[in-house]
C-alpha atoms as a PDB file:
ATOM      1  CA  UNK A   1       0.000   0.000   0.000  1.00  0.00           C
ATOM      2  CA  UNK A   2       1.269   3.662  -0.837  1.00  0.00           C
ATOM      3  CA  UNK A   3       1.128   5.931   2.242  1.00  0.00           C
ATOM      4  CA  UNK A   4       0.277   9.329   1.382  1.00  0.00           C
ATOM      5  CA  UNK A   5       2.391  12.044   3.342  1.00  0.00           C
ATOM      6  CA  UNK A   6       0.257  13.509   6.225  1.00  0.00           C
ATOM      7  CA  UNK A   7      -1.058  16.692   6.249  1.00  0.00           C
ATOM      8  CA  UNK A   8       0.630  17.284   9.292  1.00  0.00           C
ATOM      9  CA  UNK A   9       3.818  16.765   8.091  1.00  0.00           C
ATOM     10  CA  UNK A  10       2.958  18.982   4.615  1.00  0.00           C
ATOM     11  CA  UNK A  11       2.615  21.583   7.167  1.00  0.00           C
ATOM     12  CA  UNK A  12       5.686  21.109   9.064  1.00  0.00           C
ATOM     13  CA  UNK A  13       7.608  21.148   5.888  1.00  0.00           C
ATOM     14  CA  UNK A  14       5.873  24.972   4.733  1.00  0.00           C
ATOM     15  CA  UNK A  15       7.397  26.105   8.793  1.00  0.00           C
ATOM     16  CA  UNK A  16      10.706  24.668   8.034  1.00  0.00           C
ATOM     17  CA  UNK A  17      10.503  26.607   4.430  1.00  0.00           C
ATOM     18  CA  UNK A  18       9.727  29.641   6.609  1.00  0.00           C
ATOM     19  CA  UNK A  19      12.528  29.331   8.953  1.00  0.00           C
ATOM     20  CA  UNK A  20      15.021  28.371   6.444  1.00  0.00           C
ATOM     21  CA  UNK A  21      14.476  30.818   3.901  1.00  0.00           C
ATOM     22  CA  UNK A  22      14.033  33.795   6.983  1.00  0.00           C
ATOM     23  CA  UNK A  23      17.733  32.764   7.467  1.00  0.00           C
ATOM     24  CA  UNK A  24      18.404  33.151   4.338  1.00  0.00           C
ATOM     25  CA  UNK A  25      16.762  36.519   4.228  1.00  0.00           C
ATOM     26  CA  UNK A  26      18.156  37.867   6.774  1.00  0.00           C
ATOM     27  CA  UNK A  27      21.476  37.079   6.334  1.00  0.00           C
ATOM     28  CA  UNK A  28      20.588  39.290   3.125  1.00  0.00           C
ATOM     29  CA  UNK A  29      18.757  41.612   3.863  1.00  0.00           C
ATOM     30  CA  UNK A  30      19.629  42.780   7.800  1.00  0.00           C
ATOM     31  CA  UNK A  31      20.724  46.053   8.973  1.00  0.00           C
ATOM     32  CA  UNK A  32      21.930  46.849  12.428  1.00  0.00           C
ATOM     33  CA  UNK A  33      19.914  50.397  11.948  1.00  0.00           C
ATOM     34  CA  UNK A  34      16.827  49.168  10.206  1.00  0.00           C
ATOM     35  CA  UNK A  35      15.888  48.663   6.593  1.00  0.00           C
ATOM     36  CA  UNK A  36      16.349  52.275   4.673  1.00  0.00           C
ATOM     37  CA  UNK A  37      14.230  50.611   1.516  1.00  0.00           C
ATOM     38  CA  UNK A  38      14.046  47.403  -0.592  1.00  0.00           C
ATOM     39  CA  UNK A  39      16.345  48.723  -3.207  1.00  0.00           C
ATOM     40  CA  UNK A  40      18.900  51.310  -1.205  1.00  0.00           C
ATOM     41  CA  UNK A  41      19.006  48.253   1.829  1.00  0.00           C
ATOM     42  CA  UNK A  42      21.261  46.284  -0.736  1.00  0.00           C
ATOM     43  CA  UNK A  43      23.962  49.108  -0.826  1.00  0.00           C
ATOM     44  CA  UNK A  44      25.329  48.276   2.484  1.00  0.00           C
ATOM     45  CA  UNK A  45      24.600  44.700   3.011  1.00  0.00           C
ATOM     46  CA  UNK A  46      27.776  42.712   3.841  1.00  0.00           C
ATOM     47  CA  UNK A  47      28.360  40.709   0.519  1.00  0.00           C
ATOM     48  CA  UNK A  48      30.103  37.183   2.379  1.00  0.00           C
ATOM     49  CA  UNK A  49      27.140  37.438   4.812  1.00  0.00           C
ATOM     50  CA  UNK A  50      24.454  38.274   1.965  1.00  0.00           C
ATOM     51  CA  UNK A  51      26.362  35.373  -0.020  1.00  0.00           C
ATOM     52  CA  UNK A  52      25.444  32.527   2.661  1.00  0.00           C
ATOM     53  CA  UNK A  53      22.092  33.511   2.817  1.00  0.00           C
ATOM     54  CA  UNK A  54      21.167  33.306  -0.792  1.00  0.00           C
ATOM     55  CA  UNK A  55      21.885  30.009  -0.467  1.00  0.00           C
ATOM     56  CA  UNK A  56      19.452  29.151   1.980  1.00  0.00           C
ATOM     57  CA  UNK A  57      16.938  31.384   0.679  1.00  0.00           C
ATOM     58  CA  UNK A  58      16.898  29.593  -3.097  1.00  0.00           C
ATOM     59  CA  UNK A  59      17.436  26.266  -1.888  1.00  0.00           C
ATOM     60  CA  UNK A  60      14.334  26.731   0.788  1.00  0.00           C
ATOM     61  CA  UNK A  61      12.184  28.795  -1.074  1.00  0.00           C
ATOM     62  CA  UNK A  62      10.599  25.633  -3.062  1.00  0.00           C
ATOM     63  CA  UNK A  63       9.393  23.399   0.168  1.00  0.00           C
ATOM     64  CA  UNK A  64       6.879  26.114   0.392  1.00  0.00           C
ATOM     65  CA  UNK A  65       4.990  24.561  -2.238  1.00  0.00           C
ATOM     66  CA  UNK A  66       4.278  21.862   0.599  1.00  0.00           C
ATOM     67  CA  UNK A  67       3.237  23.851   2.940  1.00  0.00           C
ATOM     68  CA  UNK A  68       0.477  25.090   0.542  1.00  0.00           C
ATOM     69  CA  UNK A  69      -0.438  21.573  -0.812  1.00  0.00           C
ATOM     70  CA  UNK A  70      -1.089  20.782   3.309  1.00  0.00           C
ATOM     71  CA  UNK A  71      -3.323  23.996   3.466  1.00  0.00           C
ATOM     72  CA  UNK A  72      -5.011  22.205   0.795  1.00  0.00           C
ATOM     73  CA  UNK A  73      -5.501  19.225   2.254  1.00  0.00           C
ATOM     74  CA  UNK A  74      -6.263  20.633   5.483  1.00  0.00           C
ATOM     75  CA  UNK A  75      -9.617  22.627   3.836  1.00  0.00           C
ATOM     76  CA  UNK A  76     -10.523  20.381   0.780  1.00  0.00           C
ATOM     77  CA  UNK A  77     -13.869  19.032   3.304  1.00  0.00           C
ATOM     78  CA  UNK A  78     -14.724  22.871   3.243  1.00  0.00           C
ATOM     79  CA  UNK A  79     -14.685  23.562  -0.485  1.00  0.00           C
ATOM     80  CA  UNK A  80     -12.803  21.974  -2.534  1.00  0.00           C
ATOM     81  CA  UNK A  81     -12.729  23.976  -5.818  1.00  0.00           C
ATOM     82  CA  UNK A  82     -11.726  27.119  -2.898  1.00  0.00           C
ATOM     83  CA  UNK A  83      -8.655  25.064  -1.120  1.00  0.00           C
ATOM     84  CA  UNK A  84      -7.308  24.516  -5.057  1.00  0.00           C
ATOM     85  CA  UNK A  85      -7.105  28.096  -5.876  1.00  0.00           C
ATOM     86  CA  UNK A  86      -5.621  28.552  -2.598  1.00  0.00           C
ATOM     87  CA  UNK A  87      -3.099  26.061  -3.161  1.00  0.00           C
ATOM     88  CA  UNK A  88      -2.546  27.952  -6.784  1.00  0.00           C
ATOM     89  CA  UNK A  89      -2.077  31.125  -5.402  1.00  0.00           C
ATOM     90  CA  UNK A  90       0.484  30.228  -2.898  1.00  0.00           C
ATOM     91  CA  UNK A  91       2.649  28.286  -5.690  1.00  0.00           C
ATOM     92  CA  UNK A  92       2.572  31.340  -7.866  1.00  0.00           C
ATOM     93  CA  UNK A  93       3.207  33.441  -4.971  1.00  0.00           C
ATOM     94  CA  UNK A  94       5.983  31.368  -3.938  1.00  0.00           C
ATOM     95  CA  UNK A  95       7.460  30.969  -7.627  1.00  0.00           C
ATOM     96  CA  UNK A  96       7.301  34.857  -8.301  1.00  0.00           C
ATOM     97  CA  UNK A  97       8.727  35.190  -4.445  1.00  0.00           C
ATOM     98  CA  UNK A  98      11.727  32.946  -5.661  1.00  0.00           C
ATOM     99  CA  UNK A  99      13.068  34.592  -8.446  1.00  0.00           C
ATOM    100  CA  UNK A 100      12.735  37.931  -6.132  1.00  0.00           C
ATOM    101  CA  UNK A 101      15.031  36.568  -3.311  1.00  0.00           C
ATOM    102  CA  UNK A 102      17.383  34.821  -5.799  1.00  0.00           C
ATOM    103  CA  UNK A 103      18.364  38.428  -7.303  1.00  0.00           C
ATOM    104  CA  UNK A 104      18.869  39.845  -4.155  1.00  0.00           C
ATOM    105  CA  UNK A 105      22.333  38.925  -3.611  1.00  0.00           C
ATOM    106  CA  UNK A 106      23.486  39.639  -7.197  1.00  0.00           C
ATOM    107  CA  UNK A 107      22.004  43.022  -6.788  1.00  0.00           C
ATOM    108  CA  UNK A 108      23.792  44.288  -3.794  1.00  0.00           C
ATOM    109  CA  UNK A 109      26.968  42.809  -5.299  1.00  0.00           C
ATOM    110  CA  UNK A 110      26.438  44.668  -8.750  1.00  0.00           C
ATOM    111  CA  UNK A 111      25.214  48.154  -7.099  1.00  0.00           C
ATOM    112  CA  UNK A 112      27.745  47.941  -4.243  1.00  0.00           C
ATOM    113  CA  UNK A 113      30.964  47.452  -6.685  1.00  0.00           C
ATOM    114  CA  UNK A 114      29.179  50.178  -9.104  1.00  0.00           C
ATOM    115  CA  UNK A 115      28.015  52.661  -6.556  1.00  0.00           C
ATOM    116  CA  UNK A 116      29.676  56.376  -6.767  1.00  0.00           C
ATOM    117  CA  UNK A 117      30.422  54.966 -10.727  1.00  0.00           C
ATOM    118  CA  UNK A 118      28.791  56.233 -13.963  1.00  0.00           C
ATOM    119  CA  UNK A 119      27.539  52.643 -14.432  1.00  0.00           C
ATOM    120  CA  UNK A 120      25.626  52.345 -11.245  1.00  0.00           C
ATOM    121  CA  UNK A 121      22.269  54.605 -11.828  1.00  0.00           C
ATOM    122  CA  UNK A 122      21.760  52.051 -15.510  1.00  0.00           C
ATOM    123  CA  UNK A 123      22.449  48.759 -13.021  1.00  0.00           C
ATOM    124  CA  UNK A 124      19.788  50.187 -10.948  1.00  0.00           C
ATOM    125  CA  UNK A 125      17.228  50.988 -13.494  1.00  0.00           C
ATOM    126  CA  UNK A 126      17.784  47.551 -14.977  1.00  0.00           C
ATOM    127  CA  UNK A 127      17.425  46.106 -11.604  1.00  0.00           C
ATOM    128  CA  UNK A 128      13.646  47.594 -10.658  1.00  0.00           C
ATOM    129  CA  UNK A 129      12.836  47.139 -14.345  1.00  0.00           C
ATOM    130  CA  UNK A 130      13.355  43.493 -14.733  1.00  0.00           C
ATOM    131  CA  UNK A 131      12.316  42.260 -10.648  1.00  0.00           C
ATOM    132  CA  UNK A 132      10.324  44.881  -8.149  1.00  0.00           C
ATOM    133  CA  UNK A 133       7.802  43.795 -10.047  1.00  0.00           C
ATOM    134  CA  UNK A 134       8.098  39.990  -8.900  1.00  0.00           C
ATOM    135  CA  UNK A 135       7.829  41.772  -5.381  1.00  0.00           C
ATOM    136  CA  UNK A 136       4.658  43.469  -6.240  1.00  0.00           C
ATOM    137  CA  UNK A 137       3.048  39.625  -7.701  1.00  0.00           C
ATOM    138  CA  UNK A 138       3.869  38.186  -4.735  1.00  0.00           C
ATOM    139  CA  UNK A 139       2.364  40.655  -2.783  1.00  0.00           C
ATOM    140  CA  UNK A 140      -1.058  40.455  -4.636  1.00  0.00           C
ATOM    141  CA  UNK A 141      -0.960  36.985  -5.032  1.00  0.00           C
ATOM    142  CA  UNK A 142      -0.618  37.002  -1.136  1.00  0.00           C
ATOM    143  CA  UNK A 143      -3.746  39.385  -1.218  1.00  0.00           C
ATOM    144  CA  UNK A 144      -5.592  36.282  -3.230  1.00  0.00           C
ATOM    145  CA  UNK A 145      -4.331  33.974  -0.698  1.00  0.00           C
ATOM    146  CA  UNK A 146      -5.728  35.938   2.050  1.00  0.00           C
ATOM    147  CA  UNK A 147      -9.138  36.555   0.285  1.00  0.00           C
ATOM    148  CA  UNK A 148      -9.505  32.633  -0.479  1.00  0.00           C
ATOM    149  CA  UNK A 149      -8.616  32.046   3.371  1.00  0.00           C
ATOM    150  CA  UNK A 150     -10.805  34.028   5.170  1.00  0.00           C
ATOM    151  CA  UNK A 151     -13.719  32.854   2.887  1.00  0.00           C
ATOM    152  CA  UNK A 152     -12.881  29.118   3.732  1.00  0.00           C
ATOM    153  CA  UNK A 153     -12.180  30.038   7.606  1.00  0.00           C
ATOM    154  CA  UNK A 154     -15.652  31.699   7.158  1.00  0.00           C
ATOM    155  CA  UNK A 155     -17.261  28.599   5.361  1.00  0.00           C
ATOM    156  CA  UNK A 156     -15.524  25.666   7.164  1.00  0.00           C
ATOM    157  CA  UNK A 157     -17.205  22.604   8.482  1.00  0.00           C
ATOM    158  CA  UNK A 158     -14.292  21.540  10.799  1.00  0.00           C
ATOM    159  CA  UNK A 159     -14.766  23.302  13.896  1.00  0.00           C
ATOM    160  CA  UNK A 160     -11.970  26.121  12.767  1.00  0.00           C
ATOM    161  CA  UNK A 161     -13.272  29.463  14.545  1.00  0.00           C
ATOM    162  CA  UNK A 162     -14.207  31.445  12.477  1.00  0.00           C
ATOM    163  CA  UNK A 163     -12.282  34.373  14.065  1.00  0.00           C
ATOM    164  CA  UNK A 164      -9.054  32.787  12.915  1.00  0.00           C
ATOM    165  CA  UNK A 165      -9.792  34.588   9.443  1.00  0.00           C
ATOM    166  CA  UNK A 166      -8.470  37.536  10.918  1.00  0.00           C
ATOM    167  CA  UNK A 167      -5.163  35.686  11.261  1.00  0.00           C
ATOM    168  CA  UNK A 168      -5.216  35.981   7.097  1.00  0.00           C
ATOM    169  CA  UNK A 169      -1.723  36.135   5.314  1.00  0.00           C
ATOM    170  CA  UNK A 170      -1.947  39.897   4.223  1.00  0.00           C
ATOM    171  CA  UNK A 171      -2.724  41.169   7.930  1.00  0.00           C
ATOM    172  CA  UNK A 172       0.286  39.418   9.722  1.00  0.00           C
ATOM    173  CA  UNK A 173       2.356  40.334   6.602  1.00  0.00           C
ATOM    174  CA  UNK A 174       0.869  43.853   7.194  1.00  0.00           C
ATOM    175  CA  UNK A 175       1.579  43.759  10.844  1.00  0.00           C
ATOM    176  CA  UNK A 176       5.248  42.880  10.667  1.00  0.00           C
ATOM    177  CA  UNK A 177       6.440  45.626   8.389  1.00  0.00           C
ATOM    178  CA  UNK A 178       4.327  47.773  10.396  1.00  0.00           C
ATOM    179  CA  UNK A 179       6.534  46.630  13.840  1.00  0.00           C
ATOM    180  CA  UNK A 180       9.364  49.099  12.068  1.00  0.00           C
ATOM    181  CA  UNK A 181       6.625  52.287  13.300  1.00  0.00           C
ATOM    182  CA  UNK A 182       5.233  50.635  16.673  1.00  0.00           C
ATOM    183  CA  UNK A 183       8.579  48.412  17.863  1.00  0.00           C
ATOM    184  CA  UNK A 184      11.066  49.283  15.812  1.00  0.00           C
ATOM    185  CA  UNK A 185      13.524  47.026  17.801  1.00  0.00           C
ATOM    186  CA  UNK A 186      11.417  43.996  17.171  1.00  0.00           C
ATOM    187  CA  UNK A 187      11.159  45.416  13.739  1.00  0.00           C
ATOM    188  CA  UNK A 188      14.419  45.913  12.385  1.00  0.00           C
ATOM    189  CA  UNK A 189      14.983  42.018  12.771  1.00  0.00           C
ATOM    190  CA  UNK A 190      11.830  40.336  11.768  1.00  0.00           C
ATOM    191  CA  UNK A 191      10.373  43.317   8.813  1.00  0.00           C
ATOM    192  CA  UNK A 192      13.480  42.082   6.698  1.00  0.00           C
ATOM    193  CA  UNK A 193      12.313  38.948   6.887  1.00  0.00           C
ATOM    194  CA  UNK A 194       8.682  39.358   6.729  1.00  0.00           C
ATOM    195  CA  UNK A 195       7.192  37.517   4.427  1.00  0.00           C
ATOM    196  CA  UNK A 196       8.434  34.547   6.381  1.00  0.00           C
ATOM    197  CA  UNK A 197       7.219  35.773   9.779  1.00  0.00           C
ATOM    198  CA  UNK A 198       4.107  35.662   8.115  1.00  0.00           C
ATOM    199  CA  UNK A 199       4.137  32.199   6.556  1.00  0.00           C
ATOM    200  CA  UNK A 200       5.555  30.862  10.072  1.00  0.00           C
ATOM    201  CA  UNK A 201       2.502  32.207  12.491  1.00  0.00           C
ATOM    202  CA  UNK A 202       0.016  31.183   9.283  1.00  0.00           C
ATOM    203  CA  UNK A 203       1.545  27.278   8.349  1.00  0.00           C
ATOM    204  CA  UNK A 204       1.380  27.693  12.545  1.00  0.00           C
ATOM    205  CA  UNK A 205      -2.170  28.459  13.236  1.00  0.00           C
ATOM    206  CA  UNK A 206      -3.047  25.911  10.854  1.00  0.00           C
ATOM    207  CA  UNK A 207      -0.819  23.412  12.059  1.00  0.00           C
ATOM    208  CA  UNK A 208      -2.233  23.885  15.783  1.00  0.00           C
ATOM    209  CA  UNK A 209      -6.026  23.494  14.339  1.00  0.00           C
ATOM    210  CA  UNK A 210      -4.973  20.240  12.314  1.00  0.00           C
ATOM    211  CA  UNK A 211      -3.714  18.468  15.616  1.00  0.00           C
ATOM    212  CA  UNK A 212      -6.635  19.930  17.564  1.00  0.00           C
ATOM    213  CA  UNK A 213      -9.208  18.464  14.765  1.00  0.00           C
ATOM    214  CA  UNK A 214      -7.572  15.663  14.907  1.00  0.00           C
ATOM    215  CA  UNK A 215      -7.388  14.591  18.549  1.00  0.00           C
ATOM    216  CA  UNK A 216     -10.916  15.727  18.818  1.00  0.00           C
ATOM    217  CA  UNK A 217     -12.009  13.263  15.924  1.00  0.00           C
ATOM    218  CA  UNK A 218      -9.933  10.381  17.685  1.00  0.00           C
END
């Protein structure tokens, strides 16, 4: 007999994506005084440190997918046609997300070593031409995810409360770039990284309810 992977364990895999690929993010993206932007944060970034994390970031990025196919799962009883899109949405998000963080490094290299050059305002140009906009798809693809999310939170049959749909993708995400205005020293370590904040309290909350569901049902 073929054993299917559990859902549980589809959902552990999406919070290991999360931590791994925050590593990886941060070790790109951190600064000891706070972002200054998602372009001008590159400038100063140490490139050895920014180097390692690329690494993790790229080769993380994908078990995300996972993660999504367990969110799937875990609301396919509520709608099924609804838990497909969401599990669409997040692999899109998550494919447009991965081709952002694997430029990131090669960005701060090429505007560091062209900075204060005539070279370096045509590197930048090129830069936000050809990927801020993966940034911005991932961002509204999140906004799908969150829509399809609260509607199944709002329409499940599997004793989810139904206040959990405030815990929706967008909000958190919202939320933790926000912490730079209302904590900034909380902020300036988890809004570099925020995406992945996001992803871990979200795969989290959904984790929690799966093992809750499932030792009421036993």
């Amino acid at each position: 007999m073929i054993k299917t992977i559990s859902t549980k364990a589809l959902l552990i895999i999406g919070l290991i994506a999360s931590v791994l690929v925050g590593i990886g993010e941060f070790l790109i993206h951190f600064l000891p005084e706070g972002p200054s932007g998602e372009i001008s944060m590159l400038y100063t970034v140490p490139l050895e440190r920014a180097s390692k994390g690329h690494f993790f970031a790229i080769y993380a990025a994908p078990f995300y997918f996972a993660g999504y196919y367990g969110l799937m799962r875990f609301f396919k009883s509520t709608n099924q046609f609804l838990a497909t899109l969401l599990f669409i949405a997040g692999v899109l998000s998550f494919s447009y997300g991965g081709v952002y963080i694997s430029s990131r490094y090669f960005a701060a290299e090429v505007l560091q070593r062209s900075l204060n050059t005539p070279d370096f305002e045509f590197y930048l140009a090129s830069y936000e031409k050809h990927y801020q906009s993966t940034v911005w798809a991932l961002r509204i693809l999140i906004l799908a995810v969150s829509t399809i999310y609260v509607t199944l939170v709002l329409k499940n049959n599997i004793n989810m409360p139904k206040w959990l749909a405030v815990f929706n993708p967008i909000v958190l995400l919202i939320l933790v770039i926000s912490s730079l205005a209302w904590f900034k020293p909380l902020g300036v370590y988890i809004a570099p990284i925020a995406m992945n904040v996001t992803h871990f309290i979200f795969f989290g909350i959904i984790l929690y309810q799966n093992t809750k569901n499932k030792s009421i049902n036993n």
